[in-house]
Each structure stands twice: as structure tokens, then as C-alpha cells.
N, C-alpha and C. Protein backbone atom coordinates (compact mmCIF):
# COMPACT_ATOMS: atom_id res chain seq x y z
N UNK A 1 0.85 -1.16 0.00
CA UNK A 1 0.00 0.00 0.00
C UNK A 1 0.90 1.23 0.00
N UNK A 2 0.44 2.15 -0.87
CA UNK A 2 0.83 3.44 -1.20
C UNK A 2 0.44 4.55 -0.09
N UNK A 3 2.02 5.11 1.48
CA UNK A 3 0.77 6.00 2.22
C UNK A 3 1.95 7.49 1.96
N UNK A 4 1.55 8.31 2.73
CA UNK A 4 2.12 9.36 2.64
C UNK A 4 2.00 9.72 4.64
N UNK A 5 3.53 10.17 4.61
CA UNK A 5 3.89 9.81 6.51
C UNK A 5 3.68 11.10 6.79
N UNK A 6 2.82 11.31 7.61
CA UNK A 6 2.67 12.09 8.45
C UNK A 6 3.81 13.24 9.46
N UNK A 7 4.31 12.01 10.28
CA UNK A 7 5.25 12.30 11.21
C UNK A 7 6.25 11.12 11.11
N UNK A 8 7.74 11.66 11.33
CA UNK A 8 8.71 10.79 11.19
C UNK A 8 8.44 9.52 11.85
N UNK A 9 8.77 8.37 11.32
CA UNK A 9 8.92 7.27 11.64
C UNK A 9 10.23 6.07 11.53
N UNK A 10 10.58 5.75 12.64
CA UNK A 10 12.00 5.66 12.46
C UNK A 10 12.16 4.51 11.81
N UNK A 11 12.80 4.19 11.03
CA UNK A 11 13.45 3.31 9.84
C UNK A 11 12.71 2.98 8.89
N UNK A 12 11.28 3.82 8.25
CA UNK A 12 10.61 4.26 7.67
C UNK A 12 10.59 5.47 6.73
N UNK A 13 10.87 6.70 7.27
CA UNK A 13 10.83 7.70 6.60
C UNK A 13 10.49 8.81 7.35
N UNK A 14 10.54 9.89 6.87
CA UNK A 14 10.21 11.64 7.44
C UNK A 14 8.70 11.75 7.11
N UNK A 15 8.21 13.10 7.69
CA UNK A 15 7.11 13.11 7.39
C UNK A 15 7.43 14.34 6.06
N UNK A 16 6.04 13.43 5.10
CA UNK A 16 6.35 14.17 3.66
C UNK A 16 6.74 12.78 2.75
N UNK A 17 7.21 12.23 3.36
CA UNK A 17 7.55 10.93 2.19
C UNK A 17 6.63 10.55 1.68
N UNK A 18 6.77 9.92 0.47
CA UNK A 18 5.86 8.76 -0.05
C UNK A 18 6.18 7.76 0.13
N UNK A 19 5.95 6.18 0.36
CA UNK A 19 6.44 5.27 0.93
C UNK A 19 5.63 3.75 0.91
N UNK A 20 5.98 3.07 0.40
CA UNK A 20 5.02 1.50 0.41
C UNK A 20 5.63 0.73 1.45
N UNK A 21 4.15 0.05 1.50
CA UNK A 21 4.70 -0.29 2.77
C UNK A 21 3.28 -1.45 2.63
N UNK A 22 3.34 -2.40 3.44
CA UNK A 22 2.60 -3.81 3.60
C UNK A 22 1.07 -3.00 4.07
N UNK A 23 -0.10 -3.79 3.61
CA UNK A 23 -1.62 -3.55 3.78
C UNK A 23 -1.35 -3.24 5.27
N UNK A 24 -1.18 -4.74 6.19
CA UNK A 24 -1.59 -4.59 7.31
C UNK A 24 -0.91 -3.83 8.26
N UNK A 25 0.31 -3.45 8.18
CA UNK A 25 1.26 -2.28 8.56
C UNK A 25 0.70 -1.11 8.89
N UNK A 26 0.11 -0.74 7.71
CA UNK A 26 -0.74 1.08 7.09
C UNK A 26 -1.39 0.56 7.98
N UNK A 27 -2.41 -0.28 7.40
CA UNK A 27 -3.95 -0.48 7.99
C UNK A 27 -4.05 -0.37 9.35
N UNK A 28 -3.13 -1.16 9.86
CA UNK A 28 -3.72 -1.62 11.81
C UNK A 28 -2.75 -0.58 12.42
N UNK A 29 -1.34 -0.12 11.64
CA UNK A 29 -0.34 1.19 13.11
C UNK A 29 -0.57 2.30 12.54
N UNK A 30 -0.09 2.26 11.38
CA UNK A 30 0.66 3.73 11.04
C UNK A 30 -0.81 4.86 10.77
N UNK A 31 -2.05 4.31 9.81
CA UNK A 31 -3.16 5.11 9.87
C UNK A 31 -3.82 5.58 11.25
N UNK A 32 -4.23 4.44 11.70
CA UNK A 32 -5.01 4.72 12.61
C UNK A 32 -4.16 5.77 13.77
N UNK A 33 -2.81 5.80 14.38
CA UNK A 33 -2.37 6.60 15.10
C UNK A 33 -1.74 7.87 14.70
N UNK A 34 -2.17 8.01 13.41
CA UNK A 34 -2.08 9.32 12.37
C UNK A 34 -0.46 9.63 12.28
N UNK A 35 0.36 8.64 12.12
CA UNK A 35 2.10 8.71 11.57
C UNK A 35 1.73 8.67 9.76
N UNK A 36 0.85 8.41 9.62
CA UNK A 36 0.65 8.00 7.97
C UNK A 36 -1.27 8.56 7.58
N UNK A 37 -1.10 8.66 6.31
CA UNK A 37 -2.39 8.96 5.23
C UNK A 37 -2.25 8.09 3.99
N UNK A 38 -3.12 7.55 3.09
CA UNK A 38 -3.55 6.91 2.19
C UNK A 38 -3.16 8.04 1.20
N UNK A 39 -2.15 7.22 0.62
CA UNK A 39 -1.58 8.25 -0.49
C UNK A 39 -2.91 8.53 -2.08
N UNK A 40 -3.09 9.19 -1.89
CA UNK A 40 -4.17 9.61 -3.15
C UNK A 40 -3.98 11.12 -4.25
N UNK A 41 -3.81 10.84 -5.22
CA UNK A 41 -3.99 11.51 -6.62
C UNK A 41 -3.65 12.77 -5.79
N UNK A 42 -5.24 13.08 -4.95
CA UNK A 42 -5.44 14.26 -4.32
C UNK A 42 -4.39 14.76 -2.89
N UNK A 43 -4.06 13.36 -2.30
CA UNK A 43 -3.00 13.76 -1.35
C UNK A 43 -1.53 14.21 -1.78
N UNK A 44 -1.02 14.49 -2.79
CA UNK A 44 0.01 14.78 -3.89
C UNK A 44 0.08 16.68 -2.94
N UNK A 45 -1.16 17.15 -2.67
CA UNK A 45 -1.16 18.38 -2.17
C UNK A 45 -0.80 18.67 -1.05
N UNK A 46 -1.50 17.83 0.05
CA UNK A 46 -0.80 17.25 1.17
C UNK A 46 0.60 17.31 1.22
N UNK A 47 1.20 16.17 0.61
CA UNK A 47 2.68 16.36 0.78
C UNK A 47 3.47 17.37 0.53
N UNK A 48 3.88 18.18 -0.05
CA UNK A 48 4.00 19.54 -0.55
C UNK A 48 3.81 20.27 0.84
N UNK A 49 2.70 20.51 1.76
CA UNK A 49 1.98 20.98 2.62
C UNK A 49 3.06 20.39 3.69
N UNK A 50 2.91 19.91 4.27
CA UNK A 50 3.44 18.48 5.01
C UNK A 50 5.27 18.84 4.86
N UNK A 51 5.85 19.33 3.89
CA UNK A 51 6.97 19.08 3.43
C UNK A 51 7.58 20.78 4.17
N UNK A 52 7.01 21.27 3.53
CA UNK A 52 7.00 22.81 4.39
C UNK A 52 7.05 22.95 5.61
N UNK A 53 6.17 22.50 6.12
CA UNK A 53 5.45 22.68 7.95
C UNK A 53 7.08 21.78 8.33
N UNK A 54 7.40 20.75 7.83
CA UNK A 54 9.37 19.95 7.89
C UNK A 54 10.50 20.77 8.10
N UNK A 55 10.40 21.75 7.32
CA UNK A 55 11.95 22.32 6.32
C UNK A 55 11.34 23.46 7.91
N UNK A 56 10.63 24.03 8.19
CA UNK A 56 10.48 25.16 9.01
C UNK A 56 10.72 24.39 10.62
N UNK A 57 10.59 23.47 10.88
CA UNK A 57 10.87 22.57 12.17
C UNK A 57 12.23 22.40 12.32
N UNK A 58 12.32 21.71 11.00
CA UNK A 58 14.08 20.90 10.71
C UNK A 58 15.18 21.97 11.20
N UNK A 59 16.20 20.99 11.69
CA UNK A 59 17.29 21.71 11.99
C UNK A 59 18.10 21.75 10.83
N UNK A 60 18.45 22.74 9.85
CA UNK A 60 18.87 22.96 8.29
C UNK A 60 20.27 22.35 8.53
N UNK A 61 21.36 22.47 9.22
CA UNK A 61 22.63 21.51 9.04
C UNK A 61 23.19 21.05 9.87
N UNK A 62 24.25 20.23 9.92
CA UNK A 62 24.84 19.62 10.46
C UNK A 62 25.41 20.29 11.73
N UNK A 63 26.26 21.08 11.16
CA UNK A 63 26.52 22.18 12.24
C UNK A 63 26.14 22.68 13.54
N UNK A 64 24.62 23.60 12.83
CA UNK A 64 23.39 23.56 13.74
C UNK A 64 23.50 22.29 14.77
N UNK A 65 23.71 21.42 14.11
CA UNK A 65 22.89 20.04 15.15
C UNK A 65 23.99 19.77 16.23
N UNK A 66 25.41 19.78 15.73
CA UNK A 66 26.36 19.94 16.63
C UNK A 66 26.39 21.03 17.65
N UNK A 67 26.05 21.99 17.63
CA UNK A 67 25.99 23.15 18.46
C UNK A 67 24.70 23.01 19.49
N UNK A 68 23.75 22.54 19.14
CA UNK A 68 22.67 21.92 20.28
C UNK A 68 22.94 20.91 20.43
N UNK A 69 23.25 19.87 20.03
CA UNK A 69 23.79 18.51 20.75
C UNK A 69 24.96 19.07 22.01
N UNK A 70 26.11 19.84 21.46
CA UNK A 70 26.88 20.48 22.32
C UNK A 70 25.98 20.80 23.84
N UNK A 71 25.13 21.99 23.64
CA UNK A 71 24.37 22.25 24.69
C UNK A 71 23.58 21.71 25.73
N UNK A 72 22.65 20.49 24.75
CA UNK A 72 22.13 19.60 25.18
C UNK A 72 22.85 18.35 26.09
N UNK A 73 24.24 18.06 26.03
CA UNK A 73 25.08 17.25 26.31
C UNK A 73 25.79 17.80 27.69
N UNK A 74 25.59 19.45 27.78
CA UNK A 74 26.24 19.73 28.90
C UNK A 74 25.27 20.19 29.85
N UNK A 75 23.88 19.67 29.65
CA UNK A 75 23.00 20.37 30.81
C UNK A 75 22.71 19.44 31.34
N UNK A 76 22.17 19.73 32.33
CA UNK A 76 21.40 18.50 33.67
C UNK A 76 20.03 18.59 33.67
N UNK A 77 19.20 18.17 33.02
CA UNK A 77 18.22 18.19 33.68
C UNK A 77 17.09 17.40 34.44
N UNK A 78 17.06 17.68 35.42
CA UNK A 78 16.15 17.48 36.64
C UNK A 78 14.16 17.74 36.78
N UNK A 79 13.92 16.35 36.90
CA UNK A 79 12.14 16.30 36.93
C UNK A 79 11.59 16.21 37.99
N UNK A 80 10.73 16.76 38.63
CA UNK A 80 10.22 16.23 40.17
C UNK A 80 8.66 15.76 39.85
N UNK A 81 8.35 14.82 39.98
CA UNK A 81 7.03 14.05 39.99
C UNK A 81 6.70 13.72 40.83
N UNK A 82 5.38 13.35 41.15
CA UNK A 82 4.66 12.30 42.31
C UNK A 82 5.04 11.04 42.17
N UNK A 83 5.27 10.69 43.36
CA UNK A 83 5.86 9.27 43.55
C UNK A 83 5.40 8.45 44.75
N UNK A 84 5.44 7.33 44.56
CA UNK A 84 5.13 6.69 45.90
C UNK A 84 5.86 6.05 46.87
N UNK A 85 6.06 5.10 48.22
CA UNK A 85 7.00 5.22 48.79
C UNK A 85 7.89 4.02 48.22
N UNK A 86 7.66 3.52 47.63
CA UNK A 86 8.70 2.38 46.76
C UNK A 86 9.56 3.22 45.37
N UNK A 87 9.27 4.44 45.35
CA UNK A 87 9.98 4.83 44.32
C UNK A 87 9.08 4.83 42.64
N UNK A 88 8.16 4.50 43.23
CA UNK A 88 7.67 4.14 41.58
C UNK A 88 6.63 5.61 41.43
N UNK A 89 6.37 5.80 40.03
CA UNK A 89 6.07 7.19 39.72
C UNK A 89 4.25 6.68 39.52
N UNK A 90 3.45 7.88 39.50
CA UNK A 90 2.18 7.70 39.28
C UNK A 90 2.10 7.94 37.83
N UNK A 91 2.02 7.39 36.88
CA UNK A 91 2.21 7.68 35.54
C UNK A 91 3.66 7.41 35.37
N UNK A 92 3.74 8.19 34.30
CA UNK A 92 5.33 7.97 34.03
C UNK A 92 5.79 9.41 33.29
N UNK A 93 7.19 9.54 33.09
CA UNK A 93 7.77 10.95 32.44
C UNK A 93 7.56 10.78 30.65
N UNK A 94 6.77 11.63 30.12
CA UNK A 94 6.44 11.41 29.06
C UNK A 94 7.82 12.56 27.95
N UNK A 95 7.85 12.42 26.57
CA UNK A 95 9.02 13.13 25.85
C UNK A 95 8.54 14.72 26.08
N UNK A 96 7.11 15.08 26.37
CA UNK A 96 6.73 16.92 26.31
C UNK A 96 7.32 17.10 27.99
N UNK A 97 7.31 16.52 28.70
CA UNK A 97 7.91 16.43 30.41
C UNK A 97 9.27 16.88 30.09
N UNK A 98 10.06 15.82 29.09
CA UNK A 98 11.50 15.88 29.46
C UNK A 98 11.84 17.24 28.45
N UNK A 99 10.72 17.92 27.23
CA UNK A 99 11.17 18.93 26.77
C UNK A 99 10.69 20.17 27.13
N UNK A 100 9.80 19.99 28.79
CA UNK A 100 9.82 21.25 29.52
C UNK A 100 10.82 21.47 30.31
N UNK A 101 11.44 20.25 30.56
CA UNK A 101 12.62 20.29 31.90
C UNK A 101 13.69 20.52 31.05
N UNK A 102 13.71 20.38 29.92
CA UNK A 102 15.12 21.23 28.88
C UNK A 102 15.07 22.19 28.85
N UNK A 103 14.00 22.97 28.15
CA UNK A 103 13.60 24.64 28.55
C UNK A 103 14.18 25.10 29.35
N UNK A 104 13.51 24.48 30.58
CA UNK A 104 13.62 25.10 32.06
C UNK A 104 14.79 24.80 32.57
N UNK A 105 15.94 24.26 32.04
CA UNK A 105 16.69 23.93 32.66
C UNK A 105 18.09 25.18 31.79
N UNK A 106 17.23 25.58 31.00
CA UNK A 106 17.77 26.90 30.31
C UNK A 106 19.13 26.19 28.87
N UNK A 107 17.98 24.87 28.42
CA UNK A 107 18.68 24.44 27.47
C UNK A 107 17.58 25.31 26.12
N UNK A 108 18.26 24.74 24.91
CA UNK A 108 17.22 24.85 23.76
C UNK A 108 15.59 24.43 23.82
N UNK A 109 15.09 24.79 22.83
CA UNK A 109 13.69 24.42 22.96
C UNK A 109 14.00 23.36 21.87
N UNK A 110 13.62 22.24 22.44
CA UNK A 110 13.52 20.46 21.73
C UNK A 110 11.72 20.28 21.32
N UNK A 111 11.62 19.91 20.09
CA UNK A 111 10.54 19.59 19.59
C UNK A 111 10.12 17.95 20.90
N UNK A 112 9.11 17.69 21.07
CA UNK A 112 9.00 16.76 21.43
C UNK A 112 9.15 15.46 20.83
N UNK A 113 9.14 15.66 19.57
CA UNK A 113 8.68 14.48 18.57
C UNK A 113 10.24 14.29 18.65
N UNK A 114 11.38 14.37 18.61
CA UNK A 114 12.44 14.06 18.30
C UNK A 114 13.25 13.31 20.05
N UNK A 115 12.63 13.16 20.91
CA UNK A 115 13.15 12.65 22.51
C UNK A 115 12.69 11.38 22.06
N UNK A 116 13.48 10.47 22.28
CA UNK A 116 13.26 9.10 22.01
C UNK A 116 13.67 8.50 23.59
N UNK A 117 12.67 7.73 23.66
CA UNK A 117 12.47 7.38 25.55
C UNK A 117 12.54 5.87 25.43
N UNK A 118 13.70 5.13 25.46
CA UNK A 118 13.93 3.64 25.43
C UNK A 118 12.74 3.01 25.65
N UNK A 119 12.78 2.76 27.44
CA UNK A 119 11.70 2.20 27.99
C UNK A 119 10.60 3.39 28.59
N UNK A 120 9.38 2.81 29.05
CA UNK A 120 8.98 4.33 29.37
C UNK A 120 9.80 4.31 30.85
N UNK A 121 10.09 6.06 31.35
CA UNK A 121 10.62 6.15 32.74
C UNK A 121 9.47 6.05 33.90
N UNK A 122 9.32 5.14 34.93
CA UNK A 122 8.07 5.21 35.49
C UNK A 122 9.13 4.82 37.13
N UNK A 123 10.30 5.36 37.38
CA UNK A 123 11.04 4.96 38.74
C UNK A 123 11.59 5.97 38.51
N UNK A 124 11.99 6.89 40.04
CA UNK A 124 12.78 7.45 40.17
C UNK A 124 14.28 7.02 39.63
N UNK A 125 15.09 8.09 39.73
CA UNK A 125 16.88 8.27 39.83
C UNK A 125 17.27 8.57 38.20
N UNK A 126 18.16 8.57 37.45
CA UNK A 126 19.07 8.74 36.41
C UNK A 126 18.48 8.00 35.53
N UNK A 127 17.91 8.52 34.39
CA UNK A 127 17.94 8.07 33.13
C UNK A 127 18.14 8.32 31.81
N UNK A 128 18.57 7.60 31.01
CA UNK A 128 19.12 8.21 29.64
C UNK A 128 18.14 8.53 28.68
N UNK A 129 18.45 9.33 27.94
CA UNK A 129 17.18 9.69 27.03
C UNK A 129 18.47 10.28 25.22
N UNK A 130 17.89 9.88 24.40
CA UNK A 130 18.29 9.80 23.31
C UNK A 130 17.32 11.31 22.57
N UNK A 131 18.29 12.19 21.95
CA UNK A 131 17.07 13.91 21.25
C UNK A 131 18.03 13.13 19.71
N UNK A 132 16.86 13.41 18.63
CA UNK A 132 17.17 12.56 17.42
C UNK A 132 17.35 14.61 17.06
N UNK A 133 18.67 15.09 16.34
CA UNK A 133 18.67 16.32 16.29
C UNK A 133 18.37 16.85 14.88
N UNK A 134 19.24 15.64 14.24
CA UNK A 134 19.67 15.57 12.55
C UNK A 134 19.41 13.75 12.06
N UNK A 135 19.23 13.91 10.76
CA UNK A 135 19.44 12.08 10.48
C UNK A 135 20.70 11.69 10.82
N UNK A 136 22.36 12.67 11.18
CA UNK A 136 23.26 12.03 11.54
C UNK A 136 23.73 12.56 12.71
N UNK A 137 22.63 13.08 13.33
CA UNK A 137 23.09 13.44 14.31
C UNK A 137 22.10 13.56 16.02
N UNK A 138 22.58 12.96 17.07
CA UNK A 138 22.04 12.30 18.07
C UNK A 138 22.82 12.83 19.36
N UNK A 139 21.89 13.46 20.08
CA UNK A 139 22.61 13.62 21.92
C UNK A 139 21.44 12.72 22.64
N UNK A 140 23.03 12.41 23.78
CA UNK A 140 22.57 11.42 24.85
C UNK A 140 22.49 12.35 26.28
N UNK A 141 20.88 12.33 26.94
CA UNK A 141 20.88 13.69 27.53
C UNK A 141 20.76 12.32 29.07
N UNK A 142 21.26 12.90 30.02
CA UNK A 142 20.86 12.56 31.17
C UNK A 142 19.82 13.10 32.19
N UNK A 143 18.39 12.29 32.32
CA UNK A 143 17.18 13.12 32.90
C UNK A 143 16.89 12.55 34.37
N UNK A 144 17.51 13.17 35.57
CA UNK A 144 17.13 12.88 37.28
C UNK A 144 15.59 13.19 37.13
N UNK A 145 15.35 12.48 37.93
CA UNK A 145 13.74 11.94 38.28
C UNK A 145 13.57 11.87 39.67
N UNK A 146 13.31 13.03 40.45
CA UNK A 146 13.24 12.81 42.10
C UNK A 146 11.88 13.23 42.13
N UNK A 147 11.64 12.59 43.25
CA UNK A 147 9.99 12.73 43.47
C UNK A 147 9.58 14.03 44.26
N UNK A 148 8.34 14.60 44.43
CA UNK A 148 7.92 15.68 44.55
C UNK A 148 7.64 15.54 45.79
């Protein structure tokens, strides 16, 4: 099936691509949680659309991406959540959490869509978190999690 991606999808494509990809793939993940659209004649406009709203997000070079990875690599930042007395969190730290505590921690402003969160964080103490900056380029941010 012929779709057109929405929002990046990793080892898939950017959003703006055109892209085939298996019936039940489209059908049962990528449509329904809106990463993808049913590529049509008429969605040709879409992408174009889609491709713009990219290039104005995107970080334009390499460079760029080194210079916030730089930044991003030398800050600390620190989350305080509700927690209970075993340490475990009520919910968990979601990627818009860890890109208010970048802000606030007087780093860059990080799109959310680009924090890639291994497992979800749902325990206090130190965890790693992966900011996708560039296609070749990646910081490894360290995010403390003490309870509130």
C-alpha cells in the first residue's frame, strides 16, 4: 500500500515521504495513530503541505545540530514528579515532560517528537534519554527523576 507519513517514523521515513509499505502495517499502526495517510492523486497536495510545515521545524545543518547537541550534552536536567513510597512514579515521564525540563533547565527548545524514551521512565533516579537532532546526528541527555 501506497501511504504518505505524516510524522517521522523511524526506519521508515520523514514526514512528507511517499512510501510503500505492507496492507496490514498502514492499515492496523501507522493510519489509525495518524504517523501515515492513504496516499491519493489528491493527497500529492498534502505532501508539498506536510513538506514545508518539515523544512520550518528541521534543523537545516549539520553544524546547527552539533551546536545543540553540544548544549544539550552539557545540561542536567532534573524532573520532580509524584511518587510513591517504593519509588515508583504515578504515571510515568512522558518526551513533552522531558522537553519542559530542557527549557527550564535553560537548554534549547527540543521539539518533542524528536526525545526518544527507550523504555517508558516510570522509577525514580538517572535516566538516559536519546534527542534525534539531525538524520546524523544524536545527543545522549541525562534526565534525574526525584519525586515531589
Amino acid at each position: 500500500m501506497k501511504i504518505i507519513l505524516t510524522n517521522e517514523v523511524s526506519g521508515l521515513g520523514a514526514a512528507g515521504d511517499v512510501v510503500e509499505v505492507r496492507d496490514g502495517y498502514a492499515r492496523n499502526y501507522l493510519v489509525p495513530r495518524g504517523f501515515a495517510i492513504r496516499w491519493t492523486k489528491g493527497g500529492e497536495k498534502d505532501v508539498e503541505q506536510i513538506r514545508r510545515a518539515r523544512k520550518i521545524r528541521e534543523i537545516a545543518t549539520i553544524e546547527q545540530a552539533n551546536e545543540i547537541k553540544a548544549q544539550l550534552e552539557g545540561l542536567s536536567v532534573g524532573l520532580t514528579v509524584r511518587a510513591g513510597d517504593q519509588g515508583r512514579l504515578f504515571g510515568s515521564v512522558t518526551p513533552a515532560d522531558i522537553a519542559e525540563g530542557i527549557k527550564a533547565a535553560g537548554g534549547p527548545d527540543v521539539d518533542k517528537r524528536r526525545i526518544e524514551v527507550g523504555a517508558p521512565i516510570k522509577s525514580l533516579g538517572a535516566h538516559k534519554v536519546s534527542v534525534r537532532l539531525h538524520a546524523d546526528v544524536s545527543a545522549q541527555l541525562d534526565v534525574d527523576v526525584a519525586a515531589a
